[in-house]
C-alpha atoms as a PDB file:
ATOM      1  CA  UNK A   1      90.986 147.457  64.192  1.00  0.00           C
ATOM      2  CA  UNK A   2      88.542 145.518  61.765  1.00  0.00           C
ATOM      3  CA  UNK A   3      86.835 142.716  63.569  1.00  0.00           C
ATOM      4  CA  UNK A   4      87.970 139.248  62.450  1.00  0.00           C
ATOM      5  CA  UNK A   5      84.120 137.608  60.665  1.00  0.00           C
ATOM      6  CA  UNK A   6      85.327 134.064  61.057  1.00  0.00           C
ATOM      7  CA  UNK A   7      85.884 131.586  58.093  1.00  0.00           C
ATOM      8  CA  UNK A   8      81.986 130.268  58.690  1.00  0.00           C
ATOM      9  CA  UNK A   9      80.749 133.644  57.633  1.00  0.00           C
ATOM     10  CA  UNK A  10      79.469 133.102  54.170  1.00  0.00           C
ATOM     11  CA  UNK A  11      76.430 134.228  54.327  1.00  0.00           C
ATOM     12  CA  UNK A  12      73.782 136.295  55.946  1.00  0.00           C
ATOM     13  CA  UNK A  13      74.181 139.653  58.473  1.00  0.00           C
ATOM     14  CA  UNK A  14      76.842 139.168  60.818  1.00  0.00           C
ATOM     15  CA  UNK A  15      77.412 141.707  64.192  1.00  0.00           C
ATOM     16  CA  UNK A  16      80.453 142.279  66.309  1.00  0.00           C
ATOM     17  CA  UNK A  17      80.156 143.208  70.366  1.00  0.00           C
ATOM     18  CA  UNK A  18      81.970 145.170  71.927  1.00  0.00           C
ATOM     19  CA  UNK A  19      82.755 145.489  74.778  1.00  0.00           C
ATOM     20  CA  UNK A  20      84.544 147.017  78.017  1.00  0.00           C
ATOM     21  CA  UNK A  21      86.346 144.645  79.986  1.00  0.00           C
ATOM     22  CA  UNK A  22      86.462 147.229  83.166  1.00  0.00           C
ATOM     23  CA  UNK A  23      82.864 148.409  83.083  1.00  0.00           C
ATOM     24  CA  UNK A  24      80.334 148.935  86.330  1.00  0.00           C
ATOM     25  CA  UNK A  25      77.503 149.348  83.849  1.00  0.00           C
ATOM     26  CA  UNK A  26      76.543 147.086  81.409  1.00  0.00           C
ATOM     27  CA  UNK A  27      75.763 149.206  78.256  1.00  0.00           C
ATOM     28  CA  UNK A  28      77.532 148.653  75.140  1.00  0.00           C
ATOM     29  CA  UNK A  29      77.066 148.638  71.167  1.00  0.00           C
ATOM     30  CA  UNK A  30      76.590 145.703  68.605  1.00  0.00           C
ATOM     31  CA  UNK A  31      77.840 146.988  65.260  1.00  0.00           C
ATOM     32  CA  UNK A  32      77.458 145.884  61.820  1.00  0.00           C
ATOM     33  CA  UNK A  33      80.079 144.382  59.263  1.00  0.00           C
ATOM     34  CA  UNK A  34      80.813 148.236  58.386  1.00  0.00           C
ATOM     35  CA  UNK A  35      81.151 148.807  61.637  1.00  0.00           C
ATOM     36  CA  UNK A  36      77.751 150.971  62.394  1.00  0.00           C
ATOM     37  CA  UNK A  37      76.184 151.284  65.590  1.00  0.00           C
ATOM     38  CA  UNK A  38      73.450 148.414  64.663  1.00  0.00           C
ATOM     39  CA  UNK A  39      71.780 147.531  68.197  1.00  0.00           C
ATOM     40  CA  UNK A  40      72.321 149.139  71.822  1.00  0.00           C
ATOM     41  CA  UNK A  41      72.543 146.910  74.725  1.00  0.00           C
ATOM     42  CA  UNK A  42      71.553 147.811  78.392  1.00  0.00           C
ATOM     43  CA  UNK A  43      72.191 144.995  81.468  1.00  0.00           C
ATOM     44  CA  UNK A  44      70.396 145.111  84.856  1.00  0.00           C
ATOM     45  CA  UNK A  45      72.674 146.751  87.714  1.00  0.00           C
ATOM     46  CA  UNK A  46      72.644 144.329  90.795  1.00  0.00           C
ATOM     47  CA  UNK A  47      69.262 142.234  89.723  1.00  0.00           C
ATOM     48  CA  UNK A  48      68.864 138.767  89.460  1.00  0.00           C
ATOM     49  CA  UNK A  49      68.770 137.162  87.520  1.00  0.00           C
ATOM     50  CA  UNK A  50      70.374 139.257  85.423  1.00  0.00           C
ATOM     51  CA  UNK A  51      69.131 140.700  82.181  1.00  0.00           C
ATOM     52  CA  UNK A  52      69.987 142.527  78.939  1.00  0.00           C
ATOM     53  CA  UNK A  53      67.596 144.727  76.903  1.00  0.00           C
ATOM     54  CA  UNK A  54      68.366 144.818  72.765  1.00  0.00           C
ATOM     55  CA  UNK A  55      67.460 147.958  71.736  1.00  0.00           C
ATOM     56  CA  UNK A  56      67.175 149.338  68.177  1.00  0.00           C
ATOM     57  CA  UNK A  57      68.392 152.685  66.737  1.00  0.00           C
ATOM     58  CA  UNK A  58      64.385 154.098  68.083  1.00  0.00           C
ATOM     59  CA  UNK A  59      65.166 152.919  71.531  1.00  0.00           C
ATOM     60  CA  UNK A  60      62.467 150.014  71.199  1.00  0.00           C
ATOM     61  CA  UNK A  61      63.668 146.775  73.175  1.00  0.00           C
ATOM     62  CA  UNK A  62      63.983 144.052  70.420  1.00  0.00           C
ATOM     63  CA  UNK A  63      65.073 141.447  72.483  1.00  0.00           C
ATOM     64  CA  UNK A  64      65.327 140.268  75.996  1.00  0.00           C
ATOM     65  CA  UNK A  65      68.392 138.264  77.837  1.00  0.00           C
ATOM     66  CA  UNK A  66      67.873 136.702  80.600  1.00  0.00           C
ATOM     67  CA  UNK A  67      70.913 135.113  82.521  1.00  0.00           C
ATOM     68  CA  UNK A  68      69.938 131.625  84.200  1.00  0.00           C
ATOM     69  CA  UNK A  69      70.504 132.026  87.895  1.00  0.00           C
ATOM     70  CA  UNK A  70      72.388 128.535  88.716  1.00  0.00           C
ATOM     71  CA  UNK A  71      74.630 127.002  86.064  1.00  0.00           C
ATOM     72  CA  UNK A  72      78.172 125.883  86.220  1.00  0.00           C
ATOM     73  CA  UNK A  73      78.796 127.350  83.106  1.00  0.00           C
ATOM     74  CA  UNK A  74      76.534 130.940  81.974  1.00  0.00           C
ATOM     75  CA  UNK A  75      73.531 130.186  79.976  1.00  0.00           C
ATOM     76  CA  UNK A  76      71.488 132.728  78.650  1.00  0.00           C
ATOM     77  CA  UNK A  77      68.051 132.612  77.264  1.00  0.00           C
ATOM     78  CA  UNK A  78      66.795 135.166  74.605  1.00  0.00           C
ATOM     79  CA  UNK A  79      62.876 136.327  74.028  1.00  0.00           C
ATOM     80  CA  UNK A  80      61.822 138.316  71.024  1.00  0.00           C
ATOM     81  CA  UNK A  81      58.175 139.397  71.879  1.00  0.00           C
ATOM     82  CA  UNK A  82      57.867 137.079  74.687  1.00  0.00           C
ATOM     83  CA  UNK A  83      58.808 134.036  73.062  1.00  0.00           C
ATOM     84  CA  UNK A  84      62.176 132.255  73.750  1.00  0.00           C
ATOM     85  CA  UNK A  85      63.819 131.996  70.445  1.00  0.00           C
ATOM     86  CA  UNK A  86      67.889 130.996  71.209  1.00  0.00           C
ATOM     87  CA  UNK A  87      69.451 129.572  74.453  1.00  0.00           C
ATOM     88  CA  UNK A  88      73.145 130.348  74.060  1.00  0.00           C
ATOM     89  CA  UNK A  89      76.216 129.175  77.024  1.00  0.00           C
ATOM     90  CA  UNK A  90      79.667 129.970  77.540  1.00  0.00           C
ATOM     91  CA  UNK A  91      81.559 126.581  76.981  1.00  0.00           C
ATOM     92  CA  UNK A  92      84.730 126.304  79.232  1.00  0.00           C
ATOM     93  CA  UNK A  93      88.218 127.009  77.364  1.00  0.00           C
ATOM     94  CA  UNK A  94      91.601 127.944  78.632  1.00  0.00           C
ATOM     95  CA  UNK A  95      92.522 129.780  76.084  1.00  0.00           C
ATOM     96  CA  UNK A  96      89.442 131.340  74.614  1.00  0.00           C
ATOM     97  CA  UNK A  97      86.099 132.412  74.977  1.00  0.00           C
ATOM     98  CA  UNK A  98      83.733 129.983  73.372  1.00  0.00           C
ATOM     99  CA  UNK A  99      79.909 130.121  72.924  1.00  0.00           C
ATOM    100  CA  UNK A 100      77.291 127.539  71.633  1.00  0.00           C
ATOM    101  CA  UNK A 101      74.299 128.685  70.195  1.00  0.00           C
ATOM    102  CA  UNK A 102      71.001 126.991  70.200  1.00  0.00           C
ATOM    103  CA  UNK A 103      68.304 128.212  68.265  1.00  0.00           C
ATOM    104  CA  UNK A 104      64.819 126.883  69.827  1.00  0.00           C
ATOM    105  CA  UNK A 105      61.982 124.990  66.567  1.00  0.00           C
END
């Protein structure tokens, strides 16, 4: 099944997650618009606060996720090297998972 891009996407590089719903590790791929394996994602088993490692084709960590320990709501921060670039949160929904981005400068 081709993942649905979203009417916004007009321009720029766009990636797709997924991801098992049933999973006791947290590794899973991001792939591209043509649906190559793009980045590789590794989450902490049992740590907190909990993060996730962005890893490249190479195996190099790209980017760092780090899970804010006490929120109503998830929030997650994101580092590229070192620096906190995005804060993104899960915004509550019945029906659908929503997330709001916040890009940091």
């Amino acid at each position: 099944m081709k993942p649905y891009w979203g009417e916004a996407a007009k321009e720029g590089i766009y990636f797709c997650v997924k991801q098992k719903v049933i999973s006791f590790n947290d590794k899973f791929t991001i792939k591209d618009e043509q649906e190559n394996d793009a980045y590789y994602v590794e989450g902490s088993f049992m740590k907190i606060p909990k993060t996730f490692s962005i890893l490249n084709a190479a195996g190099a960590e790209v980017a760092l996720i780090t899970q804010k320990v006490i929120s109503f709501l998830p929030k997650f921060y994101v580092e590229v090297n070192g620096q906190e670039v995005l804060t993104f949160n899960k915004a509550f929904s019945l029906f659908k998972r929503v997330i709001r981005l916040m890009p940091r400068g």
